[in-house]
PDB file of N, CA and C in Angstrom:
ATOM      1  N   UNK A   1       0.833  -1.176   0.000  1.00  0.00           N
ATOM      2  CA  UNK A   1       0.000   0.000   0.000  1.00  0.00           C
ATOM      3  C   UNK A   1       0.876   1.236   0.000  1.00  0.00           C
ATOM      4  N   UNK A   2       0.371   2.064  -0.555  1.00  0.00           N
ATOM      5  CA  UNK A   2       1.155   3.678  -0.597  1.00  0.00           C
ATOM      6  C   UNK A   2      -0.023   4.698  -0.100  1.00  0.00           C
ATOM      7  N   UNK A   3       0.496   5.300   0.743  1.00  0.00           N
ATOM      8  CA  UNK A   3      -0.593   6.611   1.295  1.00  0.00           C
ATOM      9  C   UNK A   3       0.403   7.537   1.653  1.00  0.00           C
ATOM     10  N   UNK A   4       0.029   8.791   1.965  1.00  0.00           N
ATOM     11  CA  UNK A   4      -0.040  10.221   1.943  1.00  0.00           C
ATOM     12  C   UNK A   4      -0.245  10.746   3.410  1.00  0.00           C
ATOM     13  N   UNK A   5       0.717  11.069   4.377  1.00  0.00           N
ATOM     14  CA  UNK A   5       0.056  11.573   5.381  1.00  0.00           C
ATOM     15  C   UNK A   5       0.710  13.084   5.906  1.00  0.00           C
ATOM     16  N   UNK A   6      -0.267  13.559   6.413  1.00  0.00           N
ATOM     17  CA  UNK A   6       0.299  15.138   6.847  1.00  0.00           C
ATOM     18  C   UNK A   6       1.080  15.272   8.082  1.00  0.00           C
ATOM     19  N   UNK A   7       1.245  14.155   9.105  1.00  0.00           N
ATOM     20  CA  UNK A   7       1.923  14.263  10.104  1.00  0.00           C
ATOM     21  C   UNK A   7       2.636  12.398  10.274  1.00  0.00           C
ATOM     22  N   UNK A   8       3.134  12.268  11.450  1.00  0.00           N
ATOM     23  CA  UNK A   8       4.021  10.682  11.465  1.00  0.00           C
ATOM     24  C   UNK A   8       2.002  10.047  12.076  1.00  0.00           C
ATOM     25  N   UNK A   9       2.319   8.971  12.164  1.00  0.00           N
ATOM     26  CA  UNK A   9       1.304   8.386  13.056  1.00  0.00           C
ATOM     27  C   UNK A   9       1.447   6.797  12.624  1.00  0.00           C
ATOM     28  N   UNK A  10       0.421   5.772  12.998  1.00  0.00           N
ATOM     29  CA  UNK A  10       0.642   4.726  13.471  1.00  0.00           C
ATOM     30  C   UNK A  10      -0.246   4.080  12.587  1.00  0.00           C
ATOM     31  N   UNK A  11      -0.399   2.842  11.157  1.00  0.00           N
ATOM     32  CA  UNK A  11      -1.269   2.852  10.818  1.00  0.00           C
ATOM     33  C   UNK A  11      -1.094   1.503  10.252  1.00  0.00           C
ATOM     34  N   UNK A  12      -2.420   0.560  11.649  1.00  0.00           N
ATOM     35  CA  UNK A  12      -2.233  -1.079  11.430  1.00  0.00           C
ATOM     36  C   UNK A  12      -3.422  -1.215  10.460  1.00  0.00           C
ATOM     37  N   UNK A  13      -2.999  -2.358   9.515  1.00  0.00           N
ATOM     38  CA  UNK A  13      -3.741  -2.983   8.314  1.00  0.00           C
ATOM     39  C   UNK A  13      -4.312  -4.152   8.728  1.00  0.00           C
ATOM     40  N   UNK A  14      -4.806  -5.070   8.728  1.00  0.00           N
ATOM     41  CA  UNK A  14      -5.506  -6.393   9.290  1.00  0.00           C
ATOM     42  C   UNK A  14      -5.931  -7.016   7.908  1.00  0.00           C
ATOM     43  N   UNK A  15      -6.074  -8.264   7.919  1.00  0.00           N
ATOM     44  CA  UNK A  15      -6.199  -9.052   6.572  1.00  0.00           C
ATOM     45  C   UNK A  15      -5.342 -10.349   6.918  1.00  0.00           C
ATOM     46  N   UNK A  16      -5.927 -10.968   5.767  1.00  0.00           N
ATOM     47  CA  UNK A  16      -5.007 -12.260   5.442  1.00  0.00           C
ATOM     48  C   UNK A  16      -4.549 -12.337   4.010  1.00  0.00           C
ATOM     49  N   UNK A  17      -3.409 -12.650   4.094  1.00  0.00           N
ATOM     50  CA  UNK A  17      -2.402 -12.754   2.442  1.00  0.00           C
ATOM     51  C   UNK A  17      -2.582 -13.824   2.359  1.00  0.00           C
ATOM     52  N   UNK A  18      -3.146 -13.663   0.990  1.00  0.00           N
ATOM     53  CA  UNK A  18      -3.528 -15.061   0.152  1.00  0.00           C
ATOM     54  C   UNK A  18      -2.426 -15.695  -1.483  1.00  0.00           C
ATOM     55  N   UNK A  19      -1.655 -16.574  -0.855  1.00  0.00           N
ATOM     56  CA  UNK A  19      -0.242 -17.135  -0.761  1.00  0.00           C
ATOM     57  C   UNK A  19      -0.938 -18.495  -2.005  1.00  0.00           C
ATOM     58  N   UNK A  20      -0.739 -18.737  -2.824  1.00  0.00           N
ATOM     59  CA  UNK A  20      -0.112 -17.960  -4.172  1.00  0.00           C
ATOM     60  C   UNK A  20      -0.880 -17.666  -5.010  1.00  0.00           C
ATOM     61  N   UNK A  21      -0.926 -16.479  -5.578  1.00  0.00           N
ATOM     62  CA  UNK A  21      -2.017 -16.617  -6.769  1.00  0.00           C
ATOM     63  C   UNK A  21      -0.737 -16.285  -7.776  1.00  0.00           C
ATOM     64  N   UNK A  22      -1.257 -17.476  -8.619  1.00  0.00           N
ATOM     65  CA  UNK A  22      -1.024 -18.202  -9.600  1.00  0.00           C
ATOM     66  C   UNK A  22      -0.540 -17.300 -11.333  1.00  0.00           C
ATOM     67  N   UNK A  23      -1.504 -16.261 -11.700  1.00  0.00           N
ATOM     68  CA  UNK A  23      -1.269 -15.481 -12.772  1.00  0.00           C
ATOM     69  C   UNK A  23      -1.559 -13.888 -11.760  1.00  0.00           C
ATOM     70  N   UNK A  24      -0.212 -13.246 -12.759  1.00  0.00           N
ATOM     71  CA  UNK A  24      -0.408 -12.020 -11.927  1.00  0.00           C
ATOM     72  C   UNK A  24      -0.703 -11.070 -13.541  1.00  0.00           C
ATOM     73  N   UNK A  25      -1.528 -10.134 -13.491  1.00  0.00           N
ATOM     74  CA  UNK A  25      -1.409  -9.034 -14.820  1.00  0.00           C
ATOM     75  C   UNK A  25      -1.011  -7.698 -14.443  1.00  0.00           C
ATOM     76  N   UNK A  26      -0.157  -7.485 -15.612  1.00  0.00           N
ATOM     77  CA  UNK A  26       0.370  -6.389 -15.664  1.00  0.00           C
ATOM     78  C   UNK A  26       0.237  -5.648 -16.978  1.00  0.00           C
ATOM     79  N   UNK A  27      -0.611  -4.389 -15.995  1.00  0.00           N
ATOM     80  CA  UNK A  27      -1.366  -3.787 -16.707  1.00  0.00           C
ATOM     81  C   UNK A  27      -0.296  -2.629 -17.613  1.00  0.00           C
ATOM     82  N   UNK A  28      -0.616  -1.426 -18.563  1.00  0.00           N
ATOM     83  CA  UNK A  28       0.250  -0.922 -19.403  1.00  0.00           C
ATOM     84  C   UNK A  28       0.998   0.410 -18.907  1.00  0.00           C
ATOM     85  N   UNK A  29       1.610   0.626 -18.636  1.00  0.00           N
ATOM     86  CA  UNK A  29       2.191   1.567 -17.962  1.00  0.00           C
ATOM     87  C   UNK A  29       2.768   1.305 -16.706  1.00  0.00           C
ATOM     88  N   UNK A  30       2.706   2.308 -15.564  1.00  0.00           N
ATOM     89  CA  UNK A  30       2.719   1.843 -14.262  1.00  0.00           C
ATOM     90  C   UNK A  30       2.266   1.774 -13.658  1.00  0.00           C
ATOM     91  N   UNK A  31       2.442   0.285 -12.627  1.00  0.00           N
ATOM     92  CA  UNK A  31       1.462  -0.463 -11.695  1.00  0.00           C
ATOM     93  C   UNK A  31       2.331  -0.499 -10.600  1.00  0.00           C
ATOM     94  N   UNK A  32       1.405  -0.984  -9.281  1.00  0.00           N
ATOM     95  CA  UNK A  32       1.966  -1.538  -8.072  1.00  0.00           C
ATOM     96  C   UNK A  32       2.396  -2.881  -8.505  1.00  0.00           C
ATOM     97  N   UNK A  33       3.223  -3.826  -7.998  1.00  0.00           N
ATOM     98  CA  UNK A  33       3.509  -5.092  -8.636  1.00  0.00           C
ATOM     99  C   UNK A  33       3.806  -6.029  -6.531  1.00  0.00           C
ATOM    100  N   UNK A  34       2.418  -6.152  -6.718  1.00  0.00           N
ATOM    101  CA  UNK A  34       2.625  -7.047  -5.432  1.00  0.00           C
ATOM    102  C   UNK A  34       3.314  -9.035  -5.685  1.00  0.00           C
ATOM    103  N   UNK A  35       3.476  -9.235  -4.285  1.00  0.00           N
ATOM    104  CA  UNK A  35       4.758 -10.245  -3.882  1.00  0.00           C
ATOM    105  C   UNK A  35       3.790 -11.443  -3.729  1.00  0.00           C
ATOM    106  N   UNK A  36       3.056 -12.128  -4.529  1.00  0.00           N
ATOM    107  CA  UNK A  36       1.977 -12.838  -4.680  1.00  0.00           C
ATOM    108  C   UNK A  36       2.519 -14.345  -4.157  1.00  0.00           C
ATOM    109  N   UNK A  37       3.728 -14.444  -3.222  1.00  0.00           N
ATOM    110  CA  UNK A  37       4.374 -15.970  -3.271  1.00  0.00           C
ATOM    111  C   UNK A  37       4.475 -15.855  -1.519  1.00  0.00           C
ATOM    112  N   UNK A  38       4.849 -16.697  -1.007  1.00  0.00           N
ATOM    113  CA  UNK A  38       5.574 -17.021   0.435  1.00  0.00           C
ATOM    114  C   UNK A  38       7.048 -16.634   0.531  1.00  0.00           C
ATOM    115  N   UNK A  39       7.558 -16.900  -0.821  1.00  0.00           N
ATOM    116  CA  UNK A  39       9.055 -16.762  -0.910  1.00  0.00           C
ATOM    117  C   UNK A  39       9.513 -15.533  -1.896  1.00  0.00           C
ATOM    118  N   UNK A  40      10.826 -15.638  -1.995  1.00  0.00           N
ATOM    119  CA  UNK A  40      11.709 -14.516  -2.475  1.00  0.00           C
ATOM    120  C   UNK A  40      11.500 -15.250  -3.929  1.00  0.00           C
ATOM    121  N   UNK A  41      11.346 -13.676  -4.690  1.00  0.00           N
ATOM    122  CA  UNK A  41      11.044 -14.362  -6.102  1.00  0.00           C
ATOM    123  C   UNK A  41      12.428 -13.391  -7.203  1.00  0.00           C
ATOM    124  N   UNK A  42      13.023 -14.458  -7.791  1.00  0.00           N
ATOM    125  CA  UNK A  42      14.018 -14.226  -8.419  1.00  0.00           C
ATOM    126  C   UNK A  42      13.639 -12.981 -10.145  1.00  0.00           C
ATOM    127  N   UNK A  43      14.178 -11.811  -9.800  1.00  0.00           N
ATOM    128  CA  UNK A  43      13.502 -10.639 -10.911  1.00  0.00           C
ATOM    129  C   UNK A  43      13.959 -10.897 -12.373  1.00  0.00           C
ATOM    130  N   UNK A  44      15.284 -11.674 -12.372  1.00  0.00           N
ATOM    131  CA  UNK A  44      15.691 -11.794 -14.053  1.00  0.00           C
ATOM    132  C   UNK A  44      14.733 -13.063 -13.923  1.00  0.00           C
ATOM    133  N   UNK A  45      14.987 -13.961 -13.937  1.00  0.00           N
ATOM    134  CA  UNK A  45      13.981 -15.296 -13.797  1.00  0.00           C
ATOM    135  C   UNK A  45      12.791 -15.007 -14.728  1.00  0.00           C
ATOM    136  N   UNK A  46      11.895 -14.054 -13.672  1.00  0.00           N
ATOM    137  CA  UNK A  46      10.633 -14.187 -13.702  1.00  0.00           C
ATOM    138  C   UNK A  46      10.426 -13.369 -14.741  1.00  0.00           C
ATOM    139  N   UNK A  47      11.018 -12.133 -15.668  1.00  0.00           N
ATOM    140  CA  UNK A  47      10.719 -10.994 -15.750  1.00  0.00           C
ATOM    141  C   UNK A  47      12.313 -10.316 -16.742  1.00  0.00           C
ATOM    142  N   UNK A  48      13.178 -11.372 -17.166  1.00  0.00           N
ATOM    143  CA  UNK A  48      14.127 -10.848 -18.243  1.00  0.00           C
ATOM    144  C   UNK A  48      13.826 -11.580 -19.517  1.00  0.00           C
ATOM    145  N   UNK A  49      13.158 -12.368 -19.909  1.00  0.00           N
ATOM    146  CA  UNK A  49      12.796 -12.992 -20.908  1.00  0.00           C
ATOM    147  C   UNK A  49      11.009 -11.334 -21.709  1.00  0.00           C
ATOM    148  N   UNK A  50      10.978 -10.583 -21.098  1.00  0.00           N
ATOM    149  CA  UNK A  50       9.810 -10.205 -21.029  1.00  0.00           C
ATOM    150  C   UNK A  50      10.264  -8.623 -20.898  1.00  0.00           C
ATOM    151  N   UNK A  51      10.616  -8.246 -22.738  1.00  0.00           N
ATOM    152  CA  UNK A  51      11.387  -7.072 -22.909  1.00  0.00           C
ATOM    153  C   UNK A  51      10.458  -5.663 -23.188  1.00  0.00           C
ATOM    154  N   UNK A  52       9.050  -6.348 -22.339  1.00  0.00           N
ATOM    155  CA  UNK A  52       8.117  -4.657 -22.662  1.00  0.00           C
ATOM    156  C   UNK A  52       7.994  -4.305 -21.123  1.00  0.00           C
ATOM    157  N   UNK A  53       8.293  -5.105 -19.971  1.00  0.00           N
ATOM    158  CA  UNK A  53       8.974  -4.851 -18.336  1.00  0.00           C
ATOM    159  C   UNK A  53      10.039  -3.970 -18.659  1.00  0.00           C
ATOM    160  N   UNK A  54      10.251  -3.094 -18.677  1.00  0.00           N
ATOM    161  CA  UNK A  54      11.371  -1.567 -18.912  1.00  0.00           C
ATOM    162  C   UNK A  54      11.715  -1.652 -17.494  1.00  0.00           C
ATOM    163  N   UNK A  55      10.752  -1.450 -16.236  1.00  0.00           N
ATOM    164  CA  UNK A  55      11.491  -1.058 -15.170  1.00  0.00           C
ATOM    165  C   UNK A  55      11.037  -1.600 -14.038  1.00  0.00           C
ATOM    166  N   UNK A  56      11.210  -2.001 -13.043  1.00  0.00           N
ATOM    167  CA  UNK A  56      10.765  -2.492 -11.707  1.00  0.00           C
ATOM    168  C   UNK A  56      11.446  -1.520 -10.341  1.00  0.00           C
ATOM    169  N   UNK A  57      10.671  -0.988  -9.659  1.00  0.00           N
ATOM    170  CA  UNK A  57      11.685  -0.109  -8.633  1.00  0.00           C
ATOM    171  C   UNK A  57      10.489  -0.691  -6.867  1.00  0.00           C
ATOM    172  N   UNK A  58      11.974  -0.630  -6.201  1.00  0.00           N
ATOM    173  CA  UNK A  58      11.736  -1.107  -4.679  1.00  0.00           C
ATOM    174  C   UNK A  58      10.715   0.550  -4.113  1.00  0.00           C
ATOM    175  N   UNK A  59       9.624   0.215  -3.979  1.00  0.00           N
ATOM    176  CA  UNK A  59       9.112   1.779  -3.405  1.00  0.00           C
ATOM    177  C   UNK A  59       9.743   2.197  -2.129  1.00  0.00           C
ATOM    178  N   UNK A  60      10.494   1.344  -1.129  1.00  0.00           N
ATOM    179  CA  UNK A  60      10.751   1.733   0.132  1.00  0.00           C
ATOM    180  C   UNK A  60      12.160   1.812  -0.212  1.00  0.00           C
ATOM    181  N   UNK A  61      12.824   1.414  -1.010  1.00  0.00           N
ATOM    182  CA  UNK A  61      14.447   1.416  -1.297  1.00  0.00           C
ATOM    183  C   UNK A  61      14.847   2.487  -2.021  1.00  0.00           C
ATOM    184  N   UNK A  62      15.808   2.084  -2.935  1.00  0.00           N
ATOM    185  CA  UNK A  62      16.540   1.988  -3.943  1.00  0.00           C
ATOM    186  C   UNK A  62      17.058   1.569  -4.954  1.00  0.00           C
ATOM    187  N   UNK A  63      16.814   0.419  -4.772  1.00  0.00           N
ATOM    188  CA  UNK A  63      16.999  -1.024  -5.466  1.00  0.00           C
ATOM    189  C   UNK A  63      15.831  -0.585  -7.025  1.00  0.00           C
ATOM    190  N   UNK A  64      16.287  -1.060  -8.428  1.00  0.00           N
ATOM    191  CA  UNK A  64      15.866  -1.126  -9.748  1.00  0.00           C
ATOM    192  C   UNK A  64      16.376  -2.206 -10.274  1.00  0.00           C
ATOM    193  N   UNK A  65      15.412  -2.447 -11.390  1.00  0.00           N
ATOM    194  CA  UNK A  65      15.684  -3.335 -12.390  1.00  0.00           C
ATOM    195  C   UNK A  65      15.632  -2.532 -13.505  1.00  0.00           C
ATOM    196  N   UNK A  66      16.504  -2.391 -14.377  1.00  0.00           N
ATOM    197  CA  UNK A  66      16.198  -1.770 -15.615  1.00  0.00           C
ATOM    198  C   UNK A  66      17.473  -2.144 -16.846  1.00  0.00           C
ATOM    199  N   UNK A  67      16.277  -3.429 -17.110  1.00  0.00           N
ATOM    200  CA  UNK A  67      17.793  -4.594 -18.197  1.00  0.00           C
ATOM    201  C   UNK A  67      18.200  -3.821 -19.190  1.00  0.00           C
ATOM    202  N   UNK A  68      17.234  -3.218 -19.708  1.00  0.00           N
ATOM    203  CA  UNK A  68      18.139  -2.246 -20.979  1.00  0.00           C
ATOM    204  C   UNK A  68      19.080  -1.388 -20.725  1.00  0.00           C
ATOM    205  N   UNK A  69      19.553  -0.676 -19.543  1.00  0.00           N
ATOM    206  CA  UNK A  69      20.642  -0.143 -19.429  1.00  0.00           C
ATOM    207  C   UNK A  69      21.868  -0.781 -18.719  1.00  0.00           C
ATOM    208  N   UNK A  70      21.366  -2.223 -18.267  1.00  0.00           N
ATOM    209  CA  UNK A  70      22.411  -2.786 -17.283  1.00  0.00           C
ATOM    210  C   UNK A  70      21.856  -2.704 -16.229  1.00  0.00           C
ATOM    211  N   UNK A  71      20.779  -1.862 -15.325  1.00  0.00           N
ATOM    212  CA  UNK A  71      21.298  -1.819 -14.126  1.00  0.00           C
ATOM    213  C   UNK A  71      19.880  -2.555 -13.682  1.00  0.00           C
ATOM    214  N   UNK A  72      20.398  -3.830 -12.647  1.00  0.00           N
ATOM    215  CA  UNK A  72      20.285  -4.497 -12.031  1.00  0.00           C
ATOM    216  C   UNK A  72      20.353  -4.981 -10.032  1.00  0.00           C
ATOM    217  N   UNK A  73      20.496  -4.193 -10.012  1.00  0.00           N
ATOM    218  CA  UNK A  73      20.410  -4.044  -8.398  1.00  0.00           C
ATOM    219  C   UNK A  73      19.629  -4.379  -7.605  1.00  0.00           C
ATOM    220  N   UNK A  74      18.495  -4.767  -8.534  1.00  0.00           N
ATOM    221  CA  UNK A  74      16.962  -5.347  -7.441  1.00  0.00           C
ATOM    222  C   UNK A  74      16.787  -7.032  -8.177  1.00  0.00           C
ATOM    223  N   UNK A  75      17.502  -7.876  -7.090  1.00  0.00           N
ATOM    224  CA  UNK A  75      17.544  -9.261  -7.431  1.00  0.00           C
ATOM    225  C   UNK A  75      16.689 -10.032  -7.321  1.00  0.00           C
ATOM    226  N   UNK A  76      15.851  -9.486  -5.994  1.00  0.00           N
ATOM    227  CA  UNK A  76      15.084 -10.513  -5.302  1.00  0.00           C
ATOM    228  C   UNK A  76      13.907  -9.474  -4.987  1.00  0.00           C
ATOM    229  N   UNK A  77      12.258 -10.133  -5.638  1.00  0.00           N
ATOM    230  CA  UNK A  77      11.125  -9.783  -5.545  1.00  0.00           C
ATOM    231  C   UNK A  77      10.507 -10.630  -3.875  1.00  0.00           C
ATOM    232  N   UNK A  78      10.778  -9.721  -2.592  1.00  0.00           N
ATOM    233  CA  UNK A  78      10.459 -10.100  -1.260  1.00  0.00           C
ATOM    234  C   UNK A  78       8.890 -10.064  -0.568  1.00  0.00           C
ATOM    235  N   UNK A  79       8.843 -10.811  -0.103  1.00  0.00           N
ATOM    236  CA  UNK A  79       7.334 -11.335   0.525  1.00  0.00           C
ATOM    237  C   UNK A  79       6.780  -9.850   1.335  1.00  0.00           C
ATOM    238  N   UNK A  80       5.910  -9.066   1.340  1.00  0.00           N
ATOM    239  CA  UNK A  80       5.320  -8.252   1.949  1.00  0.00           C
ATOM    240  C   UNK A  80       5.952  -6.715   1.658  1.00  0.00           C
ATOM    241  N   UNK A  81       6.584  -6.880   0.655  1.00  0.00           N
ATOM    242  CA  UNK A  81       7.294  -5.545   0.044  1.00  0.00           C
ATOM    243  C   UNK A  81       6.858  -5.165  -1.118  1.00  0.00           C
ATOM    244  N   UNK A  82       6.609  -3.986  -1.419  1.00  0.00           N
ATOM    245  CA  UNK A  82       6.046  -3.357  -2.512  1.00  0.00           C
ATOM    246  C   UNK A  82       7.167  -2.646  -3.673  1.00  0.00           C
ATOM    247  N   UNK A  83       6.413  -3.036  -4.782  1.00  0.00           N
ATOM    248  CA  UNK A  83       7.330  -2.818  -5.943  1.00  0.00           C
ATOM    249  C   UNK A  83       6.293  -1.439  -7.397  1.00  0.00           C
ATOM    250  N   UNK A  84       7.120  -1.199  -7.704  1.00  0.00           N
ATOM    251  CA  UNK A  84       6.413  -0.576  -8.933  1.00  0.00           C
ATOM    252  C   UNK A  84       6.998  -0.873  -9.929  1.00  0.00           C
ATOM    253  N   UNK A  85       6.551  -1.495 -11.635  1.00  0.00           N
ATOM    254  CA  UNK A  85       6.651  -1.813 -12.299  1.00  0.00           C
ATOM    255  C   UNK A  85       5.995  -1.240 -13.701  1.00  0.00           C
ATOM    256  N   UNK A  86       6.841  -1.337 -14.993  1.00  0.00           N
ATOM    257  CA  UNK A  86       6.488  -0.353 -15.903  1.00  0.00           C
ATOM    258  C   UNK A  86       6.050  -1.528 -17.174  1.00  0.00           C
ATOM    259  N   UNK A  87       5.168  -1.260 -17.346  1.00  0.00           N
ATOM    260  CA  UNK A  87       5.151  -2.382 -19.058  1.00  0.00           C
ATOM    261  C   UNK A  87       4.658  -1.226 -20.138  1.00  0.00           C
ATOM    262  N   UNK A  88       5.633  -1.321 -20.650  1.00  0.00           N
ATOM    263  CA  UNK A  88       6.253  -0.720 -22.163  1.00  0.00           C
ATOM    264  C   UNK A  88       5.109  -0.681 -23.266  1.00  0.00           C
ATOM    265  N   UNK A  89       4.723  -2.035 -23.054  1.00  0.00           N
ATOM    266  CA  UNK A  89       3.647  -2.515 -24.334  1.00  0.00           C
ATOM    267  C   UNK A  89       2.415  -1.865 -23.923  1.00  0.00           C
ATOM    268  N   UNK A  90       1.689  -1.952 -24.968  1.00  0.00           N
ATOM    269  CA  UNK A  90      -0.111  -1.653 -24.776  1.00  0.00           C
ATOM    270  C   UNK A  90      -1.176  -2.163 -24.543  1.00  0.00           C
ATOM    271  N   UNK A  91      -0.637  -3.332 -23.898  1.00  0.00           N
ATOM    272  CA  UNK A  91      -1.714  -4.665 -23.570  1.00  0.00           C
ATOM    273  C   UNK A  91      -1.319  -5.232 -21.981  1.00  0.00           C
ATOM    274  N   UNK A  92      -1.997  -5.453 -21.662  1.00  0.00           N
ATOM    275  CA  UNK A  92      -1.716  -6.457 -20.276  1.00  0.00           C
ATOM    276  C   UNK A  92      -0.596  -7.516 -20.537  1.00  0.00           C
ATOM    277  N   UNK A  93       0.026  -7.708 -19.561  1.00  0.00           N
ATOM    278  CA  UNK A  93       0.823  -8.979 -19.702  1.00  0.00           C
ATOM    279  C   UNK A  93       0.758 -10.238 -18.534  1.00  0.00           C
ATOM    280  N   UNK A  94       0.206 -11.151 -18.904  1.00  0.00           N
ATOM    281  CA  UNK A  94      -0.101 -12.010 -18.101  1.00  0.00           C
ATOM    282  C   UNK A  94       1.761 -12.836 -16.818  1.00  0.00           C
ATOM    283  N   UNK A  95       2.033 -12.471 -16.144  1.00  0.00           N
ATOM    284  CA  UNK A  95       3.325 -13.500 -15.653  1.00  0.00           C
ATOM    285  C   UNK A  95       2.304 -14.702 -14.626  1.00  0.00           C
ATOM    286  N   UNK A  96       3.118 -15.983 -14.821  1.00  0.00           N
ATOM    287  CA  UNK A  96       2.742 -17.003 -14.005  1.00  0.00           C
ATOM    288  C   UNK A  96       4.106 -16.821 -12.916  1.00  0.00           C
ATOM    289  N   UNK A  97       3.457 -17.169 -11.813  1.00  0.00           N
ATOM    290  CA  UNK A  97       4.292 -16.521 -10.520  1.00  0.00           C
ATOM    291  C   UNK A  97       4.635 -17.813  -9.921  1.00  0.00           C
ATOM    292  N   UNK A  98       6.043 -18.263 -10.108  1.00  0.00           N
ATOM    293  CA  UNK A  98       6.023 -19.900  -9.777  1.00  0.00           C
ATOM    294  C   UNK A  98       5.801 -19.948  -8.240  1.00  0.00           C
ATOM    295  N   UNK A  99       5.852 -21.606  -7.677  1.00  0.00           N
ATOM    296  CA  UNK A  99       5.494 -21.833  -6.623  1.00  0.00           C
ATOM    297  C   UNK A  99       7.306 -21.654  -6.167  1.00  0.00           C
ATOM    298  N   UNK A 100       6.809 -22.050  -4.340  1.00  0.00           N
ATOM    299  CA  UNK A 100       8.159 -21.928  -3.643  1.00  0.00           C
ATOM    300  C   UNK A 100       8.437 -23.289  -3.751  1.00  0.00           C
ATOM    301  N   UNK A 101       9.806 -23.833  -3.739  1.00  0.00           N
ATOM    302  CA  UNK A 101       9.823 -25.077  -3.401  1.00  0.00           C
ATOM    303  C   UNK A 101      10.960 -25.185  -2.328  1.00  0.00           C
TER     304      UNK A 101
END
């Protein structure tokens, strides 16, 4: 989640994460790109075969993926961490999000 606040404060979420869904879409431009697994999910793996993904960035970091220029610094897609992700193309792109083993 990403929010906006005018001062610091304290702000608990409640829910249950529902561990794995199976096809994730990615819609055209930029999206949130949630951690749909139990485990650490490998970013060239999942997501270098798949050259209309331009960019992936850690929202709480620093950490990027961005294969067309080289830079690579964001290895590992982590369980309960939020990502933003760019698709190039003009269509949805379906990724299958493997299991942990």
């Amino acid at each position: 989640y990403k929010i906006k606040m005018d001062e610091d404060a304290t702000l608990t979420i409640e829910g249950v994460i529902r561990y794995p869904k199976q096809t994730l879409t990615i819609n055209p431009g930029w999206t949130y790109l949630p951690v749909s697994s139990s485990c650490g999910i490998d970013v060239d793996e999942l997501f270098g075969a798949i050259p209309a993904i331009t960019m992936i960035k850690d929202m709480a970091g620093s950490a990027v993926y961005v294969p067309e220029f080289g830079v690579t610094n964001l290895d590992t897609l982590e369980p309960g961490k939020a990502y933003q992700i760019y698709n190039d193309s003009g269509s949805p792109i379906e990724i299958d999000v493997p299991d942990c083993e």
